[in-house]
PDB file of N, CA and C in Angstrom:
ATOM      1  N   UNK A   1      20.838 -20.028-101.861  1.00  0.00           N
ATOM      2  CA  UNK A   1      21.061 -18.669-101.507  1.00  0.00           C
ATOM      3  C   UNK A   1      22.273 -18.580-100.593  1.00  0.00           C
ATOM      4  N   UNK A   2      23.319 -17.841-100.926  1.00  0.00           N
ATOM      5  CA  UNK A   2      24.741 -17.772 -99.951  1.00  0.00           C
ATOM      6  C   UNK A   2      24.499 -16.980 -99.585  1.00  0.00           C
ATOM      7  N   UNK A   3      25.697 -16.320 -99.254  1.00  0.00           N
ATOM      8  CA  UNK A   3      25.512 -14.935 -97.977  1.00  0.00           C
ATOM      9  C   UNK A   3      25.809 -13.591 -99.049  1.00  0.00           C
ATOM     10  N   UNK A   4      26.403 -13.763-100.198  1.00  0.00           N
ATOM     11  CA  UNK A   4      26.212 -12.726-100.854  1.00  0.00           C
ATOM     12  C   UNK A   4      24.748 -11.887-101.676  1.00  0.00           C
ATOM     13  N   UNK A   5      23.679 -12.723-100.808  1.00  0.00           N
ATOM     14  CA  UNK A   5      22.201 -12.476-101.421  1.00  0.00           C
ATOM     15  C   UNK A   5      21.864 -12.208-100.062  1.00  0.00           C
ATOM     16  N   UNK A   6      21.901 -12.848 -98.956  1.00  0.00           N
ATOM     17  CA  UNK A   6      21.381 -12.620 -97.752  1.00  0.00           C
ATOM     18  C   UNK A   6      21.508 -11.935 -96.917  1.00  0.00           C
ATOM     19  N   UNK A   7      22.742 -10.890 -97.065  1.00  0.00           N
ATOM     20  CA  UNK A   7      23.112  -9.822 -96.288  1.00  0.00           C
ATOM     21  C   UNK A   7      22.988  -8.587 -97.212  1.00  0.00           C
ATOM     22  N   UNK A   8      22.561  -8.521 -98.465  1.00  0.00           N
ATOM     23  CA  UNK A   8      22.003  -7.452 -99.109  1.00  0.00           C
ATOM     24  C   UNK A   8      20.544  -7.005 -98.968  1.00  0.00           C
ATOM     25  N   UNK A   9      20.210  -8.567 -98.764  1.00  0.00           N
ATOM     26  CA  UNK A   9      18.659  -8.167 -98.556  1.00  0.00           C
ATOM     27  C   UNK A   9      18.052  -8.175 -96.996  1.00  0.00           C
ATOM     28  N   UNK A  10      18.968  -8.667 -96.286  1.00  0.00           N
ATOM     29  CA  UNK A  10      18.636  -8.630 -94.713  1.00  0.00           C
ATOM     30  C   UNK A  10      19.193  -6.558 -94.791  1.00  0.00           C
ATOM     31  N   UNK A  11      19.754  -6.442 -95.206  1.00  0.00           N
ATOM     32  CA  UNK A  11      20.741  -5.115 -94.968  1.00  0.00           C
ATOM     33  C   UNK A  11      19.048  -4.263 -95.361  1.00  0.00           C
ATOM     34  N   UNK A  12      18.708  -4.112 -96.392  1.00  0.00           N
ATOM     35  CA  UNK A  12      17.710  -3.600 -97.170  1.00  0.00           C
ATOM     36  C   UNK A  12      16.203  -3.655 -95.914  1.00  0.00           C
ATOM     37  N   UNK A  13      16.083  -5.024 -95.368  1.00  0.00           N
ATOM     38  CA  UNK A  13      14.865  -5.227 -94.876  1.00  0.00           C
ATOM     39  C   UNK A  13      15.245  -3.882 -93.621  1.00  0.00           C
ATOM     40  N   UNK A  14      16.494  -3.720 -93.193  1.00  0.00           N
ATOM     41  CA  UNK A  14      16.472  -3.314 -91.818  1.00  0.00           C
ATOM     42  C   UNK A  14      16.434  -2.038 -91.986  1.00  0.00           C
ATOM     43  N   UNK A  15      17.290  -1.295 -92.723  1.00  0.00           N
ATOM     44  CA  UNK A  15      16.909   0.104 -93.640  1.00  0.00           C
ATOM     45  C   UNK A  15      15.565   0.476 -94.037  1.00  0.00           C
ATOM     46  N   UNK A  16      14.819  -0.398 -94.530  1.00  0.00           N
ATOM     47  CA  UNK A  16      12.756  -0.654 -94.486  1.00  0.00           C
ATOM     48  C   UNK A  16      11.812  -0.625 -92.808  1.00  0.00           C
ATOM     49  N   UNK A  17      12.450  -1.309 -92.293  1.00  0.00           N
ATOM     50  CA  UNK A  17      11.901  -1.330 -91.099  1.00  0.00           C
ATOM     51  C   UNK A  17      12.257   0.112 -90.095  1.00  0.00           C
ATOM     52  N   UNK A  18      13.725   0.543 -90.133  1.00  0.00           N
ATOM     53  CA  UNK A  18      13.979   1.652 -89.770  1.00  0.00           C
ATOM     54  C   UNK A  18      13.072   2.749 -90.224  1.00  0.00           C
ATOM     55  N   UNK A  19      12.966   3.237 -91.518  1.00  0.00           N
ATOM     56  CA  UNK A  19      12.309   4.009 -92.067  1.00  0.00           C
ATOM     57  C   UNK A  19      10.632   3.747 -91.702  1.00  0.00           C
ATOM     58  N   UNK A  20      10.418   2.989 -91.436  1.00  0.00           N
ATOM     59  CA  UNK A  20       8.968   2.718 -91.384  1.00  0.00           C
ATOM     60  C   UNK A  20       8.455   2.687 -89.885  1.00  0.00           C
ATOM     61  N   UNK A  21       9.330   2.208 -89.453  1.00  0.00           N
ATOM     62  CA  UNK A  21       9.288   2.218 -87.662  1.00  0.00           C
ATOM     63  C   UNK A  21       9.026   3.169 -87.216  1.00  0.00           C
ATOM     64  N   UNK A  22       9.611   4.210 -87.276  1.00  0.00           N
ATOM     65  CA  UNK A  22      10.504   4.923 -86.347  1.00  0.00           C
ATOM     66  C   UNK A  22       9.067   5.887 -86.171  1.00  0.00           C
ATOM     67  N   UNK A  23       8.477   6.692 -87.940  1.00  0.00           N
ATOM     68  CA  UNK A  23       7.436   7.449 -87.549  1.00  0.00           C
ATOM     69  C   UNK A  23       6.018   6.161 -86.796  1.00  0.00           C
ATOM     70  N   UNK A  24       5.944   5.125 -87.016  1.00  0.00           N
ATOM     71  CA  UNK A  24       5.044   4.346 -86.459  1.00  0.00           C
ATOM     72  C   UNK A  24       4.898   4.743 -85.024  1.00  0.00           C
ATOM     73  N   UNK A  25       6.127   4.352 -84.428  1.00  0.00           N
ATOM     74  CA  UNK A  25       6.378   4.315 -83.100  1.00  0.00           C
ATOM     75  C   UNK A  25       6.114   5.812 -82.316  1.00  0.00           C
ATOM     76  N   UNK A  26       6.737   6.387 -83.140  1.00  0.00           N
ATOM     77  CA  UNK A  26       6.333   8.476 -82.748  1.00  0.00           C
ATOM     78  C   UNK A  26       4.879   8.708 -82.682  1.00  0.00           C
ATOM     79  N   UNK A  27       4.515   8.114 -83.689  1.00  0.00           N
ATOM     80  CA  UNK A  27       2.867   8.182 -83.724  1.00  0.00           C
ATOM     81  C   UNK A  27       1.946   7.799 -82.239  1.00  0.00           C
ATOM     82  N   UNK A  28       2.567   6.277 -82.254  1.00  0.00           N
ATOM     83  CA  UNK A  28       2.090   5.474 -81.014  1.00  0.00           C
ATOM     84  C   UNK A  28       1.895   6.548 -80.045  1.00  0.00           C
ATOM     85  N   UNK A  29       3.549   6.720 -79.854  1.00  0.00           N
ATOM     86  CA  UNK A  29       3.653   7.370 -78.374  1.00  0.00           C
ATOM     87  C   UNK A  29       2.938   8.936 -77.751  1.00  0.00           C
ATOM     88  N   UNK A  30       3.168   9.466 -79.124  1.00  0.00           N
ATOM     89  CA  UNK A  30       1.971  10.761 -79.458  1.00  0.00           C
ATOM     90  C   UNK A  30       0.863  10.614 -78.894  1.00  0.00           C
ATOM     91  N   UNK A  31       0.178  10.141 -79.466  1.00  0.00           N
ATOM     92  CA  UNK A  31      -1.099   9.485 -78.913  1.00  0.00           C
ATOM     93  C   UNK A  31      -1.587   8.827 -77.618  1.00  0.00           C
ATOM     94  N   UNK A  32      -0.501   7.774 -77.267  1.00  0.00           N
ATOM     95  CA  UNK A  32      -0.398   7.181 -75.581  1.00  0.00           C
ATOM     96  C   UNK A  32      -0.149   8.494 -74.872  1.00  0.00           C
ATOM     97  N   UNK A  33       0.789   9.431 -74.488  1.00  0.00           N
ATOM     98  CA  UNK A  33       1.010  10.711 -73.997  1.00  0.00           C
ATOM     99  C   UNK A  33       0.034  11.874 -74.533  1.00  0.00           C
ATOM    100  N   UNK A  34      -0.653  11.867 -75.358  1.00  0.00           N
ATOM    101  CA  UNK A  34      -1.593  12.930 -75.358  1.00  0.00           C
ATOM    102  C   UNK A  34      -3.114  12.724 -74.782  1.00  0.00           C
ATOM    103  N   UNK A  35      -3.267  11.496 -74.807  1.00  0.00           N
ATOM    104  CA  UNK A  35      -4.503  11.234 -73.931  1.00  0.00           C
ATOM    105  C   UNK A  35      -4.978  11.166 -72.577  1.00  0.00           C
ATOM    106  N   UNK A  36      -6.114  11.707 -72.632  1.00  0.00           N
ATOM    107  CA  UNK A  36      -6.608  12.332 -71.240  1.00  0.00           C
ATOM    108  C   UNK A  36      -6.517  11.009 -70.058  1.00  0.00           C
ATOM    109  N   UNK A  37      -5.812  11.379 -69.103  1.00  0.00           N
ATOM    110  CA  UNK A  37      -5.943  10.599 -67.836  1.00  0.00           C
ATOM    111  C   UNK A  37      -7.278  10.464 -67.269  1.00  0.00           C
ATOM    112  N   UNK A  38      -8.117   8.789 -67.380  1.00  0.00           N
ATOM    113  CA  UNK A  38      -9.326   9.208 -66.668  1.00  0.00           C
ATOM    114  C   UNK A  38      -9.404   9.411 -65.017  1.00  0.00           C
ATOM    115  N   UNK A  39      -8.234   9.073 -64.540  1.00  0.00           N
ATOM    116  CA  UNK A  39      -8.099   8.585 -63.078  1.00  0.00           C
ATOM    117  C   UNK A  39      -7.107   9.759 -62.458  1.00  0.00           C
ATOM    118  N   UNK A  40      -6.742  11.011 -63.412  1.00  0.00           N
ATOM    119  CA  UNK A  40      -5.693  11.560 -62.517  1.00  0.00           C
ATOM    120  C   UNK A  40      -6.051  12.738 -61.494  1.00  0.00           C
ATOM    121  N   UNK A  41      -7.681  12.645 -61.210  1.00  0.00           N
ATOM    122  CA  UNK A  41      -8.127  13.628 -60.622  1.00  0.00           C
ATOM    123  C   UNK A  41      -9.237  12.818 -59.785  1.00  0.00           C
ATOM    124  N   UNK A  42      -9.289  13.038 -58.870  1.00  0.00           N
ATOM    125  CA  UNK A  42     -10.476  12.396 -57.952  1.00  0.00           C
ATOM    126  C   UNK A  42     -11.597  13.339 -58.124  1.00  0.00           C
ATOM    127  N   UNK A  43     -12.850  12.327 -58.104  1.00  0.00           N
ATOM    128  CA  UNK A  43     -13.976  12.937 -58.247  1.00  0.00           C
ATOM    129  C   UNK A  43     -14.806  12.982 -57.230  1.00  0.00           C
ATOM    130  N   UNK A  44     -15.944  14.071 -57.235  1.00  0.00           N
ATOM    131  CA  UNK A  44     -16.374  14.080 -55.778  1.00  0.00           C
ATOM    132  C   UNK A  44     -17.102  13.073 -54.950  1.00  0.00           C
ATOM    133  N   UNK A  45     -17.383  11.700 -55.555  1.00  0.00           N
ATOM    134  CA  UNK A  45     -18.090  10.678 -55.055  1.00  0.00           C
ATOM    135  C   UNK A  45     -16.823   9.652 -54.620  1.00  0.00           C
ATOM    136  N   UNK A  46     -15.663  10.004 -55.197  1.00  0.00           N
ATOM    137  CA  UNK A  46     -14.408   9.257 -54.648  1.00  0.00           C
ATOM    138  C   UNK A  46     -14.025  10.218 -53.447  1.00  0.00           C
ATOM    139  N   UNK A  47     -13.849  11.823 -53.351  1.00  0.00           N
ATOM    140  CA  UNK A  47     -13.257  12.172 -52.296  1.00  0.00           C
ATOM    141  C   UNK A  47     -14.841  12.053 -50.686  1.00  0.00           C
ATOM    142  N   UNK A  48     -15.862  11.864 -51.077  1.00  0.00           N
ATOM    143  CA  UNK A  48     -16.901  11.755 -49.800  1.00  0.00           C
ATOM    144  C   UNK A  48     -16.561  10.171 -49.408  1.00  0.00           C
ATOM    145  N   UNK A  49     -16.157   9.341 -50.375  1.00  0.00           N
ATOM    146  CA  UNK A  49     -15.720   7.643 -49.912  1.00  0.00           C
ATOM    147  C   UNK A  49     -14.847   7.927 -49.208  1.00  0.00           C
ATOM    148  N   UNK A  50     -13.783   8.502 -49.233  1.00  0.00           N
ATOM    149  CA  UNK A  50     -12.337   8.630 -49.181  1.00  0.00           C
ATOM    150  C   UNK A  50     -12.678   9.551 -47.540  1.00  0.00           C
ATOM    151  N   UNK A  51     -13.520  10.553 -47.446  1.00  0.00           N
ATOM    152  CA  UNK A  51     -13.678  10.936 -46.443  1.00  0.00           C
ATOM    153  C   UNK A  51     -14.390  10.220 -45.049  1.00  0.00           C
ATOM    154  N   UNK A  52     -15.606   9.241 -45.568  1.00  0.00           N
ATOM    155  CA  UNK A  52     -15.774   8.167 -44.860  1.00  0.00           C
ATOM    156  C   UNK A  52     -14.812   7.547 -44.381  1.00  0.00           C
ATOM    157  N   UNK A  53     -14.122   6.331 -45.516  1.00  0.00           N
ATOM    158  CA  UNK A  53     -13.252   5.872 -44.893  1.00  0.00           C
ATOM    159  C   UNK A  53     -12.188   6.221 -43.778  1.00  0.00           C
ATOM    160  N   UNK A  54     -11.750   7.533 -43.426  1.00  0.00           N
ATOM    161  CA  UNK A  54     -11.024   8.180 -42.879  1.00  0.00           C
ATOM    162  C   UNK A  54     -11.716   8.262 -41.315  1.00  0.00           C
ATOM    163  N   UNK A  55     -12.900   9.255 -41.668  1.00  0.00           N
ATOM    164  CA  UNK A  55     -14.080   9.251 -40.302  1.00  0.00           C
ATOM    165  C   UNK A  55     -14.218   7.820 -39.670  1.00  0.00           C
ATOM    166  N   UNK A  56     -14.088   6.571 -40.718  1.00  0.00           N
ATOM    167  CA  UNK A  56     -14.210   5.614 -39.837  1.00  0.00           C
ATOM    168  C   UNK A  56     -12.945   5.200 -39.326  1.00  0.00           C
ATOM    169  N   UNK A  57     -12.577   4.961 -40.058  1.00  0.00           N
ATOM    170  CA  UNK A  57     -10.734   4.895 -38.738  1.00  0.00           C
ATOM    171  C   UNK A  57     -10.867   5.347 -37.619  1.00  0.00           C
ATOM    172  N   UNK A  58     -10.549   6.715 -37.954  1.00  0.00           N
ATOM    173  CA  UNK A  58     -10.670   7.778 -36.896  1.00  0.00           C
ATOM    174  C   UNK A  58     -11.502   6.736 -35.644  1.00  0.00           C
ATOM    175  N   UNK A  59     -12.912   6.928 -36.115  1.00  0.00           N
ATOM    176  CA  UNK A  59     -13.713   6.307 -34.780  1.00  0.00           C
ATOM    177  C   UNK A  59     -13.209   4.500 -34.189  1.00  0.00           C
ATOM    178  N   UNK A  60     -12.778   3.813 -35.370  1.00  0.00           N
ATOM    179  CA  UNK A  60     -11.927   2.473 -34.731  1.00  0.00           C
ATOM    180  C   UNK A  60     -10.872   2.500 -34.210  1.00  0.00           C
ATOM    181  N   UNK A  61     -10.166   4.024 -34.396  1.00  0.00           N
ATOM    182  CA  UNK A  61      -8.770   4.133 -33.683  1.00  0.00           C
ATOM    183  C   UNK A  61      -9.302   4.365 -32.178  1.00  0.00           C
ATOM    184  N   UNK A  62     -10.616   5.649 -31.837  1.00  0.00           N
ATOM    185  CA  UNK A  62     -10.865   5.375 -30.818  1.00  0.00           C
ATOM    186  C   UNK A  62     -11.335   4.684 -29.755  1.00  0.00           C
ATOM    187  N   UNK A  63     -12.093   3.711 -30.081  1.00  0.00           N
ATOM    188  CA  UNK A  63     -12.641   3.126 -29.608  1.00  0.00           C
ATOM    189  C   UNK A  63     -11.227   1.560 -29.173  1.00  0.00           C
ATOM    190  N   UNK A  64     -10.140   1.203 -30.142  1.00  0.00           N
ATOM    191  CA  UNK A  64      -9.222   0.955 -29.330  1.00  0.00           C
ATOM    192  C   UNK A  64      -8.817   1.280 -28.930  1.00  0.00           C
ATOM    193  N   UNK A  65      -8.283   2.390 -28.331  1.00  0.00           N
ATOM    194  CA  UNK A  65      -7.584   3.230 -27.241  1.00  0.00           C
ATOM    195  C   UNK A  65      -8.314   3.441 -26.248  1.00  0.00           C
ATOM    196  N   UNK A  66      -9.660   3.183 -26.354  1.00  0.00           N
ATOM    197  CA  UNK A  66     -10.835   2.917 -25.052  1.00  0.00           C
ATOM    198  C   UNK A  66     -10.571   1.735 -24.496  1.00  0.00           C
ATOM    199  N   UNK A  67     -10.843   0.435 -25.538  1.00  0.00           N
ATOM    200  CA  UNK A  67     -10.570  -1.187 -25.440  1.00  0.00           C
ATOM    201  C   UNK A  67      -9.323  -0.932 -24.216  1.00  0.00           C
ATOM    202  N   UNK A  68      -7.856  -0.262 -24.658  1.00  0.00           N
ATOM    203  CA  UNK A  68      -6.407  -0.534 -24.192  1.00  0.00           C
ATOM    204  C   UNK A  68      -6.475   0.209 -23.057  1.00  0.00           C
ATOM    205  N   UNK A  69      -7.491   1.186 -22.838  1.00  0.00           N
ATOM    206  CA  UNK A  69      -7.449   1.795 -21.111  1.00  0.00           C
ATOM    207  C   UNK A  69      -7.728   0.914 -20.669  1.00  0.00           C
ATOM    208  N   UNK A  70      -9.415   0.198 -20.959  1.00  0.00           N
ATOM    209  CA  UNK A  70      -9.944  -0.652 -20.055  1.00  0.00           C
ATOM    210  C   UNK A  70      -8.990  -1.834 -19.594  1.00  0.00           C
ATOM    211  N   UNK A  71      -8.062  -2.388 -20.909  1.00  0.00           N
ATOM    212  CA  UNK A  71      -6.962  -2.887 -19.964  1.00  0.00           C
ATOM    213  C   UNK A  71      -6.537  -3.142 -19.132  1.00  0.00           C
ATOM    214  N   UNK A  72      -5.633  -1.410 -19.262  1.00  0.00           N
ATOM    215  CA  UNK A  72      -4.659  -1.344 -18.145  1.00  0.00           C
ATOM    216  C   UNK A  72      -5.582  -1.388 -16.736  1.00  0.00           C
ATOM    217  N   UNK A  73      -7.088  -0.865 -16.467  1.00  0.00           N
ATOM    218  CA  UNK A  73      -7.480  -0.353 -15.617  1.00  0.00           C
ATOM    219  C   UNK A  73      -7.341  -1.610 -14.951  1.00  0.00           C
ATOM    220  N   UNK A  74      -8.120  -2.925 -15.883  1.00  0.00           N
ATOM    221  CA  UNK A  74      -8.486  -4.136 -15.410  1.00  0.00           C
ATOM    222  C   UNK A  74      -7.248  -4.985 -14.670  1.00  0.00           C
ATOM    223  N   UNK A  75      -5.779  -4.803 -15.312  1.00  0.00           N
ATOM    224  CA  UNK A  75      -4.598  -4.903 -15.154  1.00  0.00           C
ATOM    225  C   UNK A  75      -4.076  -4.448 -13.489  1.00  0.00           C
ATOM    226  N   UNK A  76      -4.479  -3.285 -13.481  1.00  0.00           N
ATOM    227  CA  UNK A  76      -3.928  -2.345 -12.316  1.00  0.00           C
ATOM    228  C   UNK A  76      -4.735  -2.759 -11.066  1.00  0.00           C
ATOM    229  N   UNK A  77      -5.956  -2.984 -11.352  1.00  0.00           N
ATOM    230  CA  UNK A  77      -6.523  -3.592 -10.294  1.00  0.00           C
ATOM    231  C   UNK A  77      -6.565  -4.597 -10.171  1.00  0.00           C
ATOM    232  N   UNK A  78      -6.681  -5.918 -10.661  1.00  0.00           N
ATOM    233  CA  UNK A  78      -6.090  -7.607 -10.498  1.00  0.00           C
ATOM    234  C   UNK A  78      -4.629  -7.578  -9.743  1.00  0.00           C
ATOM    235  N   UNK A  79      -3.574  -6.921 -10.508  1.00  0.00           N
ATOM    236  CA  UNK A  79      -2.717  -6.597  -9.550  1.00  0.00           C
ATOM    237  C   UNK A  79      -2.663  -6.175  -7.930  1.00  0.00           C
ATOM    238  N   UNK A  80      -3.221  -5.175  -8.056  1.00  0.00           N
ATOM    239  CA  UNK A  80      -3.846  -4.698  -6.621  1.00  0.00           C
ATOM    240  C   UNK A  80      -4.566  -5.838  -5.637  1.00  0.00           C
ATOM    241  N   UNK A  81      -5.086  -6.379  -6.392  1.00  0.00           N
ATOM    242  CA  UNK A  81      -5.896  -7.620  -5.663  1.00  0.00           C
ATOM    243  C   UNK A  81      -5.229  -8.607  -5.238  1.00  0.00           C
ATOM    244  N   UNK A  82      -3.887  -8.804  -5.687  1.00  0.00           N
ATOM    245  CA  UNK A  82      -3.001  -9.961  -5.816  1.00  0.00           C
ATOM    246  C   UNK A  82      -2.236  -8.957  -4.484  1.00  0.00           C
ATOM    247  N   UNK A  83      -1.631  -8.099  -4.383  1.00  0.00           N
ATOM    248  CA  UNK A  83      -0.859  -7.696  -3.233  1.00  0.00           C
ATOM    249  C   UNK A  83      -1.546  -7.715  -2.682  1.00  0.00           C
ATOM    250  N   UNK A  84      -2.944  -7.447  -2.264  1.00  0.00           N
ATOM    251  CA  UNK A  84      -3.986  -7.149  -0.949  1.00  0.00           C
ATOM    252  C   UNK A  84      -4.156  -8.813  -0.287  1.00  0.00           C
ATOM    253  N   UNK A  85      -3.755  -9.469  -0.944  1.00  0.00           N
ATOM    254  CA  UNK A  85      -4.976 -11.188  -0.899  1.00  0.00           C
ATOM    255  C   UNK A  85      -4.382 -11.807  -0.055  1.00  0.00           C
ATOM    256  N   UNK A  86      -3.088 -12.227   0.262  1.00  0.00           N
ATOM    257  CA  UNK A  86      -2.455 -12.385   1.849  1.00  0.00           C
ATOM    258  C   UNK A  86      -2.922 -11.584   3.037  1.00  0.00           C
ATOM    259  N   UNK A  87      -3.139 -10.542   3.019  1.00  0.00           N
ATOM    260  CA  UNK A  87      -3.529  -9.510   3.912  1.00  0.00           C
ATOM    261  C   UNK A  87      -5.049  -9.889   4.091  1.00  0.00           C
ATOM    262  N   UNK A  88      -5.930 -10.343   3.523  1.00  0.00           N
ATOM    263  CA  UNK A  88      -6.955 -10.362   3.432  1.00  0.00           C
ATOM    264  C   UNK A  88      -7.229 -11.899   3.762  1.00  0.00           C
ATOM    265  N   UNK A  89      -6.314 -12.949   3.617  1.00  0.00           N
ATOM    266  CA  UNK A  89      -6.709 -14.744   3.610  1.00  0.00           C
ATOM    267  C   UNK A  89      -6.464 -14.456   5.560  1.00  0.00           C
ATOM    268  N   UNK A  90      -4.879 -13.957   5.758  1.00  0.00           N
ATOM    269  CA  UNK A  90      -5.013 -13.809   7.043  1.00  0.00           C
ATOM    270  C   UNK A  90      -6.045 -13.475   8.231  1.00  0.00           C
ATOM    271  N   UNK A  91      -6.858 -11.887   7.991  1.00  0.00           N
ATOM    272  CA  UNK A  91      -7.314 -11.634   8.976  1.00  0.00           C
ATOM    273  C   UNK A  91      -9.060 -11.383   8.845  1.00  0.00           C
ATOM    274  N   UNK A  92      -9.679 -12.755   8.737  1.00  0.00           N
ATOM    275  CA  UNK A  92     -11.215 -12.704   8.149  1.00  0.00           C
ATOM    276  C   UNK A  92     -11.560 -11.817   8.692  1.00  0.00           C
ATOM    277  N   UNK A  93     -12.983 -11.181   7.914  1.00  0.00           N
ATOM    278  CA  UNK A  93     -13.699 -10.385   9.038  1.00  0.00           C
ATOM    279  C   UNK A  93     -14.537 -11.305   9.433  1.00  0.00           C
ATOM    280  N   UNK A  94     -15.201 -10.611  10.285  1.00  0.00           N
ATOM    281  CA  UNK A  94     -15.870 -11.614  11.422  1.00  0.00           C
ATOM    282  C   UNK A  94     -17.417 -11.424  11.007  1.00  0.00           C
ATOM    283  N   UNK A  95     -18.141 -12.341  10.514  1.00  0.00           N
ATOM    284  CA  UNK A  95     -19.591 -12.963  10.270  1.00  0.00           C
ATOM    285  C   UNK A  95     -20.320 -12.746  11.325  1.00  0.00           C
ATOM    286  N   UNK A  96     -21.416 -12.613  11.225  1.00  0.00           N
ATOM    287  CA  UNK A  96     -22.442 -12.369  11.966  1.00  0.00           C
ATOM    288  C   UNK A  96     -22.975 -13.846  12.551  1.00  0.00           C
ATOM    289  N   UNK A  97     -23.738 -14.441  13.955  1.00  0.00           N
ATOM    290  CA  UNK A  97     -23.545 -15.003  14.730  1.00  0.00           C
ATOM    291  C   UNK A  97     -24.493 -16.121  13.582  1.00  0.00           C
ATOM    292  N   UNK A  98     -24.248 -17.416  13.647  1.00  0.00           N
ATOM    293  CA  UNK A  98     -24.444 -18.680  13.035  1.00  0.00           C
ATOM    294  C   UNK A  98     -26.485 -18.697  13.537  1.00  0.00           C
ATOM    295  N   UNK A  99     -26.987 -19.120  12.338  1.00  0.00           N
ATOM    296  CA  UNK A  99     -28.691 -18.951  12.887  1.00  0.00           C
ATOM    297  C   UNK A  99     -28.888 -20.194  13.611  1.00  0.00           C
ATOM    298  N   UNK A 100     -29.809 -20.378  14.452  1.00  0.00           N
ATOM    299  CA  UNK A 100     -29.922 -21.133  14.995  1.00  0.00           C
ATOM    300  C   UNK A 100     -31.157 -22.074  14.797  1.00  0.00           C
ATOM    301  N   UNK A 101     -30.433 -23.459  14.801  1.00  0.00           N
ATOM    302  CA  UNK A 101     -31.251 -24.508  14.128  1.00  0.00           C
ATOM    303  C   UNK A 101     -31.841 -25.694  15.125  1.00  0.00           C
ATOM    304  N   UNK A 102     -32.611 -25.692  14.466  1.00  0.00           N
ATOM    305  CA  UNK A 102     -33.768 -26.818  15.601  1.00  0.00           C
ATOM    306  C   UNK A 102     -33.304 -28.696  15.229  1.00  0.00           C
ATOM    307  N   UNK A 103     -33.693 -29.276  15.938  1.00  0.00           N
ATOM    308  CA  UNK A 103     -33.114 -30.717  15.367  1.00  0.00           C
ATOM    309  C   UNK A 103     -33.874 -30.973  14.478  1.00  0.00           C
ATOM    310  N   UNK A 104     -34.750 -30.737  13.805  1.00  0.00           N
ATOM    311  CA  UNK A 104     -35.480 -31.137  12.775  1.00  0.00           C
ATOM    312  C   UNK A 104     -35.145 -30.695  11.462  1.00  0.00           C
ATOM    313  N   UNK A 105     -34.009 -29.491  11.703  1.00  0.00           N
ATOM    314  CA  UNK A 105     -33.510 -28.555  10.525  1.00  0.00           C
ATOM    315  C   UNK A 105     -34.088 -27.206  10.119  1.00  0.00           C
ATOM    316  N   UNK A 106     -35.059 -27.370  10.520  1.00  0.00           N
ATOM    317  CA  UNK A 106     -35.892 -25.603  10.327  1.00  0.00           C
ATOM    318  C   UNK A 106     -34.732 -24.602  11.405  1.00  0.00           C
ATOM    319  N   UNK A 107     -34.873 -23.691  10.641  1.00  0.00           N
ATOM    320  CA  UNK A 107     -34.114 -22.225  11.282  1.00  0.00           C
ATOM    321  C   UNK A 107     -34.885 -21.346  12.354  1.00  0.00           C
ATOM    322  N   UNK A 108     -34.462 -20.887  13.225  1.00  0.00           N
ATOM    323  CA  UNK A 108     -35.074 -19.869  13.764  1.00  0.00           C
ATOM    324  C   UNK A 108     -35.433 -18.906  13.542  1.00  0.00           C
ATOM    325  N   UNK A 109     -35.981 -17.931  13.628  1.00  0.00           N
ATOM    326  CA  UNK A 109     -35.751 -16.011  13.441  1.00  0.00           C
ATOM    327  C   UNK A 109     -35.503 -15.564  14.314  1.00  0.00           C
ATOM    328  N   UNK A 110     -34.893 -14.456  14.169  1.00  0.00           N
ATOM    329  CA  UNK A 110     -34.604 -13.525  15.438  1.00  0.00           C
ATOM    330  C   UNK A 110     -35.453 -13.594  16.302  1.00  0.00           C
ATOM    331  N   UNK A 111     -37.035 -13.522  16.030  1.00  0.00           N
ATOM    332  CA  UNK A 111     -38.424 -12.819  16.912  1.00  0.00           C
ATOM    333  C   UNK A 111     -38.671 -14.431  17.280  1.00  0.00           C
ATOM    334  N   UNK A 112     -38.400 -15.747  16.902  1.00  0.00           N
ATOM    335  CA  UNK A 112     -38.772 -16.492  17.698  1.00  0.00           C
ATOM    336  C   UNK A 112     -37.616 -17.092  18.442  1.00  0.00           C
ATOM    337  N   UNK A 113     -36.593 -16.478  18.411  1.00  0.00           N
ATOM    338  CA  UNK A 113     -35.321 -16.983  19.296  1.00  0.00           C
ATOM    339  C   UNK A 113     -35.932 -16.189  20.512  1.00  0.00           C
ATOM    340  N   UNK A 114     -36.123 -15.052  20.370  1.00  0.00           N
ATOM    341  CA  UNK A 114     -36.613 -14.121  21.864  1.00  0.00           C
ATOM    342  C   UNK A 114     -37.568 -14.858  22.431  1.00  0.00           C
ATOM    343  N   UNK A 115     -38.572 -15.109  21.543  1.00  0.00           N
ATOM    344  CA  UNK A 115     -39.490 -16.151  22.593  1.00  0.00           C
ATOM    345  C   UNK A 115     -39.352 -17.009  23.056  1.00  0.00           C
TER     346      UNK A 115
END
């Protein structure tokens, strides 16, 4: 078979396939584009999920922004504690008077120190 058989009949096949294609393909697409979207509308058991999900955010958004006060609060006062704590190593307050102990190690009480 040379090329004077093979380009008559390749020529022929593609002229066949054109003609035959073309409404195939129209058909296809007819059909793909005329059919009903099952998903292009939310339904009401998707929008009450959809509303949950939301309500719950909502409440995890607040509850970190509670978490991030307690923070700073915890923050602001450790700080505070850290400037006060020189001021405070310096000038003890003063304890109440040491109890008084017998040589045996037992403690006194007030009411038998008087006696």
């Amino acid at each position: 078979m040379g090329p004077d058989v093979i380009v008559p009949v390749s020529f022929l096949v593609m002229i066949l396939g054109i003609v035959l294609g073309l409404p195939l393909v129209r058909s296809y697409i007819r059909r793909v584009e005329s059919r009903p979207a099952r998903d292009a509308l939310p339904t009401g058991e998707l929008i009450t999920r959809l509303d949950r999900i939301e309500q719950s955010i909502e409440a995890m958004a607040t509850e970190v922004e509670r978490i991030a006060e307690g923070q700073r609060f915890t923050t602001k006062l450790l700080s505070e504690v850290r400037t006060n704590a020189p001021a405070a190593i310096a000038a003890p307050v003063p304890t109440a008077a040491a109890p008084v102990m017998q040589q045996d190690g037992t403690v006194l009480s007030e009411a038998a120190r008087r006696s």
